[in-house]
N, C-alpha and C. Protein backbone atom coordinates (compact mmCIF):
# COMPACT_ATOMS: atom_id res chain seq x y z
N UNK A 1 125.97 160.50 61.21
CA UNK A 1 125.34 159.77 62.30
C UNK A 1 125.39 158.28 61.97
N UNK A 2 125.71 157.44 63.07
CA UNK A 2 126.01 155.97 62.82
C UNK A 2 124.44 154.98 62.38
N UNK A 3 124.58 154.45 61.61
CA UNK A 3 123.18 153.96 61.00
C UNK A 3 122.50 153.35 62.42
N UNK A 4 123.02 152.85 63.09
CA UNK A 4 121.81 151.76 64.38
C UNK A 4 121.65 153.22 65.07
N UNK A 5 122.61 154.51 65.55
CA UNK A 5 121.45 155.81 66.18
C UNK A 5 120.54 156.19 65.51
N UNK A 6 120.76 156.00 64.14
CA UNK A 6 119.66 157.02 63.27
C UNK A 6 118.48 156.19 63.44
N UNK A 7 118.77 154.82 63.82
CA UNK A 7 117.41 153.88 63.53
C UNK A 7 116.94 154.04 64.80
N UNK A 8 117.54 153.87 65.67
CA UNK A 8 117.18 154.16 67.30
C UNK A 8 116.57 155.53 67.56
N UNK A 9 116.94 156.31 66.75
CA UNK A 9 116.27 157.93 66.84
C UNK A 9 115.20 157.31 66.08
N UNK A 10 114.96 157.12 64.68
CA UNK A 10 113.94 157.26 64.19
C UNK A 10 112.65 156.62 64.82
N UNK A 11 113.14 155.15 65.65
CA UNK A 11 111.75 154.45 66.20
C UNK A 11 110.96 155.51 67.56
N UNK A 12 111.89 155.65 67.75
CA UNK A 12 111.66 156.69 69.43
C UNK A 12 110.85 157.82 68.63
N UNK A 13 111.08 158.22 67.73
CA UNK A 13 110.25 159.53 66.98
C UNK A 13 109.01 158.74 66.68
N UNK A 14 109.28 158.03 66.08
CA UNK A 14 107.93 157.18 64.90
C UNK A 14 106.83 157.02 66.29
N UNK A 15 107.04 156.18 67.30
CA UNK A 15 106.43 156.06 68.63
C UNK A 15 105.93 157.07 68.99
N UNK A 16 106.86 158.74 69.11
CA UNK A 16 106.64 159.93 69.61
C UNK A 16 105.11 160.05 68.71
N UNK A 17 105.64 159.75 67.56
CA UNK A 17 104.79 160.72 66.90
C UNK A 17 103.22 159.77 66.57
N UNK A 18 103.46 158.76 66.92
CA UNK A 18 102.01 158.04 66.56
C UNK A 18 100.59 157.94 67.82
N UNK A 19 101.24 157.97 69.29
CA UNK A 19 100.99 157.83 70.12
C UNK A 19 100.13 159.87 70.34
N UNK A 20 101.30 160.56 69.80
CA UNK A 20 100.69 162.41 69.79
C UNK A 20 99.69 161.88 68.78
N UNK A 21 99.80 161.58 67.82
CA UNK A 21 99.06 161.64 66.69
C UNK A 21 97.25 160.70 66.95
N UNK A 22 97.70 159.77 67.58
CA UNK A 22 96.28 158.51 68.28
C UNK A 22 95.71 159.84 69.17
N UNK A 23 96.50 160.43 70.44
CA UNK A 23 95.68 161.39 71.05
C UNK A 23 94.98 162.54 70.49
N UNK A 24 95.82 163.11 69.67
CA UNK A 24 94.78 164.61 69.24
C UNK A 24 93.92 163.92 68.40
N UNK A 25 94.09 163.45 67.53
CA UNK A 25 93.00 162.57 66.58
C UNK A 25 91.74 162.35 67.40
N UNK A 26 91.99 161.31 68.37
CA UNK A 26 90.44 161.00 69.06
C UNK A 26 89.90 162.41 70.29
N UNK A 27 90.84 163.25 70.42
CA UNK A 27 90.16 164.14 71.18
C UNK A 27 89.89 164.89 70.52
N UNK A 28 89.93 165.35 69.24
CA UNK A 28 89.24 166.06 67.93
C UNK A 28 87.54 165.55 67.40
N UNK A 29 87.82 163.65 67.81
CA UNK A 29 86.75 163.40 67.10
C UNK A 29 85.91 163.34 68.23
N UNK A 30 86.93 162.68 69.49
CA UNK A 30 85.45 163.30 70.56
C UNK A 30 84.94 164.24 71.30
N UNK A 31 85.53 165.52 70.54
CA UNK A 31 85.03 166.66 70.84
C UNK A 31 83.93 167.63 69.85
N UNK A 32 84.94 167.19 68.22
CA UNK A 32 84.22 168.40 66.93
C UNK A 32 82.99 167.36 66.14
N UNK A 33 83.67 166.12 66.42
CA UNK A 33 82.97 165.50 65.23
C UNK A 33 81.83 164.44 66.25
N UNK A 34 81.92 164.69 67.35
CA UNK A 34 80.89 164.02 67.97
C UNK A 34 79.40 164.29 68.19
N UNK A 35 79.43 166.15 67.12
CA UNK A 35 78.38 167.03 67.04
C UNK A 35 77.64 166.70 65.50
N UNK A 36 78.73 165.73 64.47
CA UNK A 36 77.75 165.43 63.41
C UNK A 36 76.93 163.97 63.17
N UNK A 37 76.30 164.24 61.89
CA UNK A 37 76.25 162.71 61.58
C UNK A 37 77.21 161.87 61.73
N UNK A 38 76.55 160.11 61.55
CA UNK A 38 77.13 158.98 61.04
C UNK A 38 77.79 159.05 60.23
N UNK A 39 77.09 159.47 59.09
CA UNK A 39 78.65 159.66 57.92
C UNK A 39 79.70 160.61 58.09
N UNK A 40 79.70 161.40 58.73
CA UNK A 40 80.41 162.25 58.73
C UNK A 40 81.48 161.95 59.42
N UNK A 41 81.10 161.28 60.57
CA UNK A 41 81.90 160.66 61.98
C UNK A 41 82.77 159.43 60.84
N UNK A 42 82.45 158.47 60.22
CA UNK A 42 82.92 157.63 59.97
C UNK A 42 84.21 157.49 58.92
N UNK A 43 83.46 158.80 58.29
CA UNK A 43 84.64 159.50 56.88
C UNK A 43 85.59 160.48 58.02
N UNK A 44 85.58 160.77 58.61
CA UNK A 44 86.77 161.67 59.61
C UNK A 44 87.81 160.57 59.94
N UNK A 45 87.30 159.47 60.82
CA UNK A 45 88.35 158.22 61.16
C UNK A 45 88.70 157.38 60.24
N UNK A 46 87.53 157.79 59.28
CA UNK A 46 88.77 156.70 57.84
C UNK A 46 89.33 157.38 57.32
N UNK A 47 89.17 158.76 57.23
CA UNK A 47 90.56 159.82 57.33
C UNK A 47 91.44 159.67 57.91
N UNK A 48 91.21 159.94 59.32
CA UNK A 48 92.09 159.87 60.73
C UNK A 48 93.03 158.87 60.34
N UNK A 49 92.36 157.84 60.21
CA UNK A 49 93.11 156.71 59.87
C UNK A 49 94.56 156.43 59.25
N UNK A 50 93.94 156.80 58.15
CA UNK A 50 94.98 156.71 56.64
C UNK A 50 95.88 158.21 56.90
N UNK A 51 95.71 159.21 57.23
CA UNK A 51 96.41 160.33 56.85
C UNK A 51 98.11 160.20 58.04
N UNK A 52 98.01 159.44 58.79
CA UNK A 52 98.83 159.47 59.65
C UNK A 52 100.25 158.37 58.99
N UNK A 53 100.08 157.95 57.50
CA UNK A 53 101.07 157.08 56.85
C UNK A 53 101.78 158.01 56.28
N UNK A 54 101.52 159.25 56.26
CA UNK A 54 103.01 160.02 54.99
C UNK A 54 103.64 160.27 55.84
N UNK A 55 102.99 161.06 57.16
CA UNK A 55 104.44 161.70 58.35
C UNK A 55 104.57 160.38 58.75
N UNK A 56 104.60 159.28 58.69
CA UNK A 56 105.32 158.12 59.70
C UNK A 56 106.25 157.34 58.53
N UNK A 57 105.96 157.13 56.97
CA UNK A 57 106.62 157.09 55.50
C UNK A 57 107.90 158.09 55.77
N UNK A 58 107.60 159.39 56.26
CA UNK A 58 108.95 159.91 55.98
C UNK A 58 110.00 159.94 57.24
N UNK A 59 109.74 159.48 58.19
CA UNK A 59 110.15 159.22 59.15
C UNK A 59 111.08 158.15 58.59
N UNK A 60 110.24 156.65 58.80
CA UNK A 60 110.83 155.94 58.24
C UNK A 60 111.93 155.76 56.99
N UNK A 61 111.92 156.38 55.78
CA UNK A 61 112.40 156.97 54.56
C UNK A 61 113.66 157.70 55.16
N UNK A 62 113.42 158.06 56.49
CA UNK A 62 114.94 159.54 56.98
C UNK A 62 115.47 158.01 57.14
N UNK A 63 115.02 157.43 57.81
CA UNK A 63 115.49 156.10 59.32
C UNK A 63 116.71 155.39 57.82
N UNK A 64 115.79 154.82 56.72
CA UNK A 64 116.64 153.72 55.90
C UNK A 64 117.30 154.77 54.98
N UNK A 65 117.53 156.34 54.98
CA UNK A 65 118.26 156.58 53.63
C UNK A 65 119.76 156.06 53.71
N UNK A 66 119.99 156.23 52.72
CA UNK A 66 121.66 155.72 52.81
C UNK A 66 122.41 156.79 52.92
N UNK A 67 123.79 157.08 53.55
CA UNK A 67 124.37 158.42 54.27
C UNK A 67 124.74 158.73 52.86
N UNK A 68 125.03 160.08 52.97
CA UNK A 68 125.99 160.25 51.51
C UNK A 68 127.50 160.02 52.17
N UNK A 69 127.96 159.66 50.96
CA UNK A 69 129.84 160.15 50.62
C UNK A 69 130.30 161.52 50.11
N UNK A 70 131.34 161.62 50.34
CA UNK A 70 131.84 162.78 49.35
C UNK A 70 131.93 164.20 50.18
N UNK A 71 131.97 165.36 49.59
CA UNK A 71 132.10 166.43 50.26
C UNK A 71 130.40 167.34 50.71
């Protein structure tokens, strides 16, 4: 695959997937977690938060690998 499609695929995914990822996230928290405490609520979205960097890391990571050569 020619490196500018793979990058053009990968942003269109990265987008796909952050925009799915912003929705279920807050309709999780304003549905499950809108039944606990303060702390509880606050440690979920600073979860929420942070957990959404490895699937968008490997996205990115597919986007810049370098193709192989060879057989």
């Amino acid at each position: 695959m020619p490196p500018r499609l793979k990058r053009l695929l990968g942003v269109l995914l990265l987008l796909a997937f952050v925009f799915l990822y912003i929705w279920v996230m807050t309709d999780v928290g304003a549905v499950v977690i809108s039944r606990v405490e303060n702390p509880w609520r606050m440690l979920y979205f600073v979860l929420a938060g942070i957990a959404w960097i490895v699937p968008a890391g490997a996205i990115i990571w597919w986007m810049y690998r370098p193709r192989r050569t060879g057989s």
